[in-house]
N, C-alpha and C. Protein backbone atom coordinates (compact mmCIF):
# COMPACT_ATOMS: atom_id res chain seq x y z
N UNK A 1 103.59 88.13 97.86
CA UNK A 1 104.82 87.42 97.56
C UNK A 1 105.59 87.17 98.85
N UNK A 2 106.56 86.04 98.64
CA UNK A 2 107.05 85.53 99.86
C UNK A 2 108.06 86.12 100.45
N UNK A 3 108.82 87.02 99.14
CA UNK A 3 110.11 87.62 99.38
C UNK A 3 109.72 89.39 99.01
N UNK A 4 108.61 89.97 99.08
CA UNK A 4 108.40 91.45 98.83
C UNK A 4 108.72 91.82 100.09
N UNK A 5 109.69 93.23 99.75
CA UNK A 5 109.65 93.92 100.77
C UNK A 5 108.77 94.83 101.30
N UNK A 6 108.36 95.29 102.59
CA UNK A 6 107.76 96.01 102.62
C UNK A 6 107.42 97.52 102.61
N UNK A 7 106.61 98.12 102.36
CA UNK A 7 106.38 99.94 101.48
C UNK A 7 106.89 100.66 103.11
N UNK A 8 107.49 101.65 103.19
CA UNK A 8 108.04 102.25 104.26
C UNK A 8 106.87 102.74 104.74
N UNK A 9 107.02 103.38 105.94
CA UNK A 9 105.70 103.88 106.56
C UNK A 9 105.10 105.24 105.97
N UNK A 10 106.56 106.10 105.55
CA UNK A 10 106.50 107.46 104.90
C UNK A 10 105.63 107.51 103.45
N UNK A 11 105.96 106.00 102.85
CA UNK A 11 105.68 105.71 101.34
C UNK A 11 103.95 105.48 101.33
N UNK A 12 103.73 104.78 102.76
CA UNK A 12 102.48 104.07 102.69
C UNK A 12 101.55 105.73 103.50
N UNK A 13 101.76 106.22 104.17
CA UNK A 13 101.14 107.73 104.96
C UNK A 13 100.61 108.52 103.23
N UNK A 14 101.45 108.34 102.47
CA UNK A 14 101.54 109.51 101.64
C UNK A 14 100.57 108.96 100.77
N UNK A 15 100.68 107.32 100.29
CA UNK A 15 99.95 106.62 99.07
C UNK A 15 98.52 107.13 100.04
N UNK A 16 98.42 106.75 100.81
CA UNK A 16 96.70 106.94 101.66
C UNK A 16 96.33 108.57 101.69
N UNK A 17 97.08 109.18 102.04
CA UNK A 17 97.08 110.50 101.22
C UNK A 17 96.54 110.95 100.51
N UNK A 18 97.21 110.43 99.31
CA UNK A 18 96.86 110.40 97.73
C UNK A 18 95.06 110.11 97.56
N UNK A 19 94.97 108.67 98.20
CA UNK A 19 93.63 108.38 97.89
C UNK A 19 92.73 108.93 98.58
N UNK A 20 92.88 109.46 99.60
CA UNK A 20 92.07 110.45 100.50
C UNK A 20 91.51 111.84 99.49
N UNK A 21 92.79 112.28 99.10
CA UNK A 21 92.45 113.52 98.40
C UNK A 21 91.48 112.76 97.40
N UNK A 22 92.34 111.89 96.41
CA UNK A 22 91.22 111.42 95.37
C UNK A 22 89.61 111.41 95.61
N UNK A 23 89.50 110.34 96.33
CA UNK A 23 88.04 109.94 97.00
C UNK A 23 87.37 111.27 97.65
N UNK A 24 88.08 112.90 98.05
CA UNK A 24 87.82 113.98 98.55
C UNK A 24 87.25 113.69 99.93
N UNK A 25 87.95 113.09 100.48
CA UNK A 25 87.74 112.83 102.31
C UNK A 25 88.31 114.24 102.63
N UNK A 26 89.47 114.78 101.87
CA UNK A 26 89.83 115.81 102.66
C UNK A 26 89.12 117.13 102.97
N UNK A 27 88.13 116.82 102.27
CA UNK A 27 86.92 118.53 102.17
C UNK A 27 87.47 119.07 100.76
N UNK A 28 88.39 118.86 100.08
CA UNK A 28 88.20 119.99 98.87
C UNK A 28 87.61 119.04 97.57
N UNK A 29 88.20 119.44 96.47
CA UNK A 29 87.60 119.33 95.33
C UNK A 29 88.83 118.73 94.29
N UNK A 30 90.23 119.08 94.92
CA UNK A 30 91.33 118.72 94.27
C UNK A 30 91.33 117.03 93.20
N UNK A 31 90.74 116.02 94.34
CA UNK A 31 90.72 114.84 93.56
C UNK A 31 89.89 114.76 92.25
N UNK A 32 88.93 115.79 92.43
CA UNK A 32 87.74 115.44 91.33
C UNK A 32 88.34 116.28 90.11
N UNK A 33 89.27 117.81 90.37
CA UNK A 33 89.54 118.06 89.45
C UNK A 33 90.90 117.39 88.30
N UNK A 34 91.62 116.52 89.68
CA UNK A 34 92.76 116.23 88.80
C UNK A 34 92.54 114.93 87.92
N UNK A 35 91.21 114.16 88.71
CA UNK A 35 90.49 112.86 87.62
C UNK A 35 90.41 113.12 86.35
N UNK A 36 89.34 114.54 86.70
CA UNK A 36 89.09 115.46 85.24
C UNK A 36 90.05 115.66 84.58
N UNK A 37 91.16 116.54 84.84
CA UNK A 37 92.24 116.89 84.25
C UNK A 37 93.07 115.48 83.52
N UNK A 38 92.92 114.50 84.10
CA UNK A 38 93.54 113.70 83.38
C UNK A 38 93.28 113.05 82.02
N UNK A 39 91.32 112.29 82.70
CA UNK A 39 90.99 112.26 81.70
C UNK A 39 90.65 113.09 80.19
N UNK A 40 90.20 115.04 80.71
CA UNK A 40 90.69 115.20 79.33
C UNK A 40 92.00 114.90 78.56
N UNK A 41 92.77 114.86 79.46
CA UNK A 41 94.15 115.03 78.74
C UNK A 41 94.33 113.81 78.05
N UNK A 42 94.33 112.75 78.45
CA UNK A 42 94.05 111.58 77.79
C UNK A 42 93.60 111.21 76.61
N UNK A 43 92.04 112.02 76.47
CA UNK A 43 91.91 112.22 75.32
C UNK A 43 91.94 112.93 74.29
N UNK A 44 92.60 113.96 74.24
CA UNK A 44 93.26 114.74 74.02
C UNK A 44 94.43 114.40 73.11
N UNK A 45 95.59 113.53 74.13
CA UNK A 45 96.33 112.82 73.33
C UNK A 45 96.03 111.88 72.49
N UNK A 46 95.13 111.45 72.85
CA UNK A 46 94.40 109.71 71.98
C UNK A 46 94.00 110.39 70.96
N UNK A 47 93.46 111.88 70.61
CA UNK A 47 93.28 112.38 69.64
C UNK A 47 94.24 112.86 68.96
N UNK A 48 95.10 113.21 69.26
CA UNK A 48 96.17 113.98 68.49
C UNK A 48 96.71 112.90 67.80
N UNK A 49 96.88 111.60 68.56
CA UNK A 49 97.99 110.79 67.99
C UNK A 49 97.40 109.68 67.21
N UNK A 50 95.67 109.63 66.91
CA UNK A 50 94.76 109.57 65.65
C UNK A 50 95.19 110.22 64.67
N UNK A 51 94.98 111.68 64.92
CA UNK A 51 95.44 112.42 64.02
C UNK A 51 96.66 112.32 63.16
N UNK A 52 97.65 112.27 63.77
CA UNK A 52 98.96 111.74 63.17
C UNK A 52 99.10 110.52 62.42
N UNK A 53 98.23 109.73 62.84
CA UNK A 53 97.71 108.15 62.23
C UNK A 53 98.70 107.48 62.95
N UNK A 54 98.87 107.47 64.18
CA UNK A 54 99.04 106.31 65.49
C UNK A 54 97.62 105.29 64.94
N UNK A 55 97.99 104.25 65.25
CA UNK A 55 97.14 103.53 65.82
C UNK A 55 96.94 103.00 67.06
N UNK A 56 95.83 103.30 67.85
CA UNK A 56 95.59 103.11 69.79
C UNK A 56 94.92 102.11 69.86
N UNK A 57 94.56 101.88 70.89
CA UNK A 57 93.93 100.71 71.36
C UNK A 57 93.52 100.92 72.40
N UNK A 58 92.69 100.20 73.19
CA UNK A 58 92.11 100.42 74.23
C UNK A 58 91.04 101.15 74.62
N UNK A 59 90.31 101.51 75.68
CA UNK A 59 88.92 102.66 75.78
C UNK A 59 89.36 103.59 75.82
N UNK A 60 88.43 104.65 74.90
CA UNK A 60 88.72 105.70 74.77
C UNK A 60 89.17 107.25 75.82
N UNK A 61 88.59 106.59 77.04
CA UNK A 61 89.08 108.11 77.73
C UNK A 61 90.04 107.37 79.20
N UNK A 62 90.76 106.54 78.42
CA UNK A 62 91.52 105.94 79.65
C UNK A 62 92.86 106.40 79.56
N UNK A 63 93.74 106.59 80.69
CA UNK A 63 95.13 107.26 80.69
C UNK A 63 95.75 106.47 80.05
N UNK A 64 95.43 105.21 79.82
CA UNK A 64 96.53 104.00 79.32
C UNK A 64 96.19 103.97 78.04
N UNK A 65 97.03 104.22 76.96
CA UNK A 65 96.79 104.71 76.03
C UNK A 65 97.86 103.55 74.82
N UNK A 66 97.68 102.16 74.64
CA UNK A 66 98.67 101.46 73.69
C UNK A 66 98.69 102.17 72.41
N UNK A 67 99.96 102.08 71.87
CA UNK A 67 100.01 102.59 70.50
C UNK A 67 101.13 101.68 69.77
N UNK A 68 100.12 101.03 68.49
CA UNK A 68 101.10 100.31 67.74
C UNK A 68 102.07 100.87 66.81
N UNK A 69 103.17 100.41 66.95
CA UNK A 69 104.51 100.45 66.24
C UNK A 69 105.17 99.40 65.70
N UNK A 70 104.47 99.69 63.96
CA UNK A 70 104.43 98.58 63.53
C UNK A 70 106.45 98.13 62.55
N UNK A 71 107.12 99.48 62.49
CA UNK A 71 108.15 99.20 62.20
C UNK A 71 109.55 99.62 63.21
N UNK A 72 110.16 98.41 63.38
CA UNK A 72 110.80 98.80 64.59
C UNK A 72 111.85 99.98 64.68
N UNK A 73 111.94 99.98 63.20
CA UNK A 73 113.14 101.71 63.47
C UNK A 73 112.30 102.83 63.89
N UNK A 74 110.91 102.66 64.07
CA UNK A 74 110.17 103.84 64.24
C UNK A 74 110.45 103.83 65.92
N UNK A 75 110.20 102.96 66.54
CA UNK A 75 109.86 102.69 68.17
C UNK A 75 111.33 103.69 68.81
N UNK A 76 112.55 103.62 68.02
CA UNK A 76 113.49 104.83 69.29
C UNK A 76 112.61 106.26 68.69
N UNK A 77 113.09 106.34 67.30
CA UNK A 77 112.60 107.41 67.20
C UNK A 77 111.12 108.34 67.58
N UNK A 78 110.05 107.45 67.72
CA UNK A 78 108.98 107.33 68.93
C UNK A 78 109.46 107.98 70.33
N UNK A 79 110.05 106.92 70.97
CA UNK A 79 110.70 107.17 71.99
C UNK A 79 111.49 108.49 72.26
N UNK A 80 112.35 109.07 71.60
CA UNK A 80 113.55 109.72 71.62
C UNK A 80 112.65 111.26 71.57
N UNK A 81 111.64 111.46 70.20
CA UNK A 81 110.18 112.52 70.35
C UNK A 81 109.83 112.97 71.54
N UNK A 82 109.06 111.50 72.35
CA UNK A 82 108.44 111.80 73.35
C UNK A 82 109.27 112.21 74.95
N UNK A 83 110.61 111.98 74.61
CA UNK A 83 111.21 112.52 75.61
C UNK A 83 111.39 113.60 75.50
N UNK A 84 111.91 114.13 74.50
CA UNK A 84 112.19 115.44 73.99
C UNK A 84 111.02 116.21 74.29
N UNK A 85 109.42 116.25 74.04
CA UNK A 85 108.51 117.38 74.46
C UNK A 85 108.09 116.84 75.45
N UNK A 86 108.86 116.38 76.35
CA UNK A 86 108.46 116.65 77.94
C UNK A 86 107.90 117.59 78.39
């Protein structure tokens, strides 16, 4: 874009960081376990909130997890839940 500003140097050191660990350039194991960790968790939730009779969407062991809300007084109270068990 013509008008984006640009990521600070501190912001951009740290994002490369991030993907370093991910990709495990750094020598440990941290990225591979927190992939793991996510994706169970993911599904995990995608299961629970089957269970409840959510309806999801999307592949199954992905963090991005849509869930339809099909009546709109439900969507704060949705909302207002999931803040609460933070």
């Amino acid at each position: 874009s013509v008008n984006a500003y640009p990521m600070s140097p501190v912001c951009a050191r740290h994002t490369q960081w991030v993907f370093d660990q991910l990709e495990g350039k750094d020598g440990s194991d941290i990225g591979k376990r927190k992939i793991r960790a996510l994706r169970e968790n993911a599904i995990y939730l995608r299961e629970r909130l089957n269970q409840m009779g959510m309806m999801t969407y999307g592949t199954y062991d992905s963090p991005v997890i849509p869930v339809m809300l099909f009546n709109p007084a439900k969507i704060a109270a949705f909302s207002h839940e999931c803040l609460k068990r933070q």
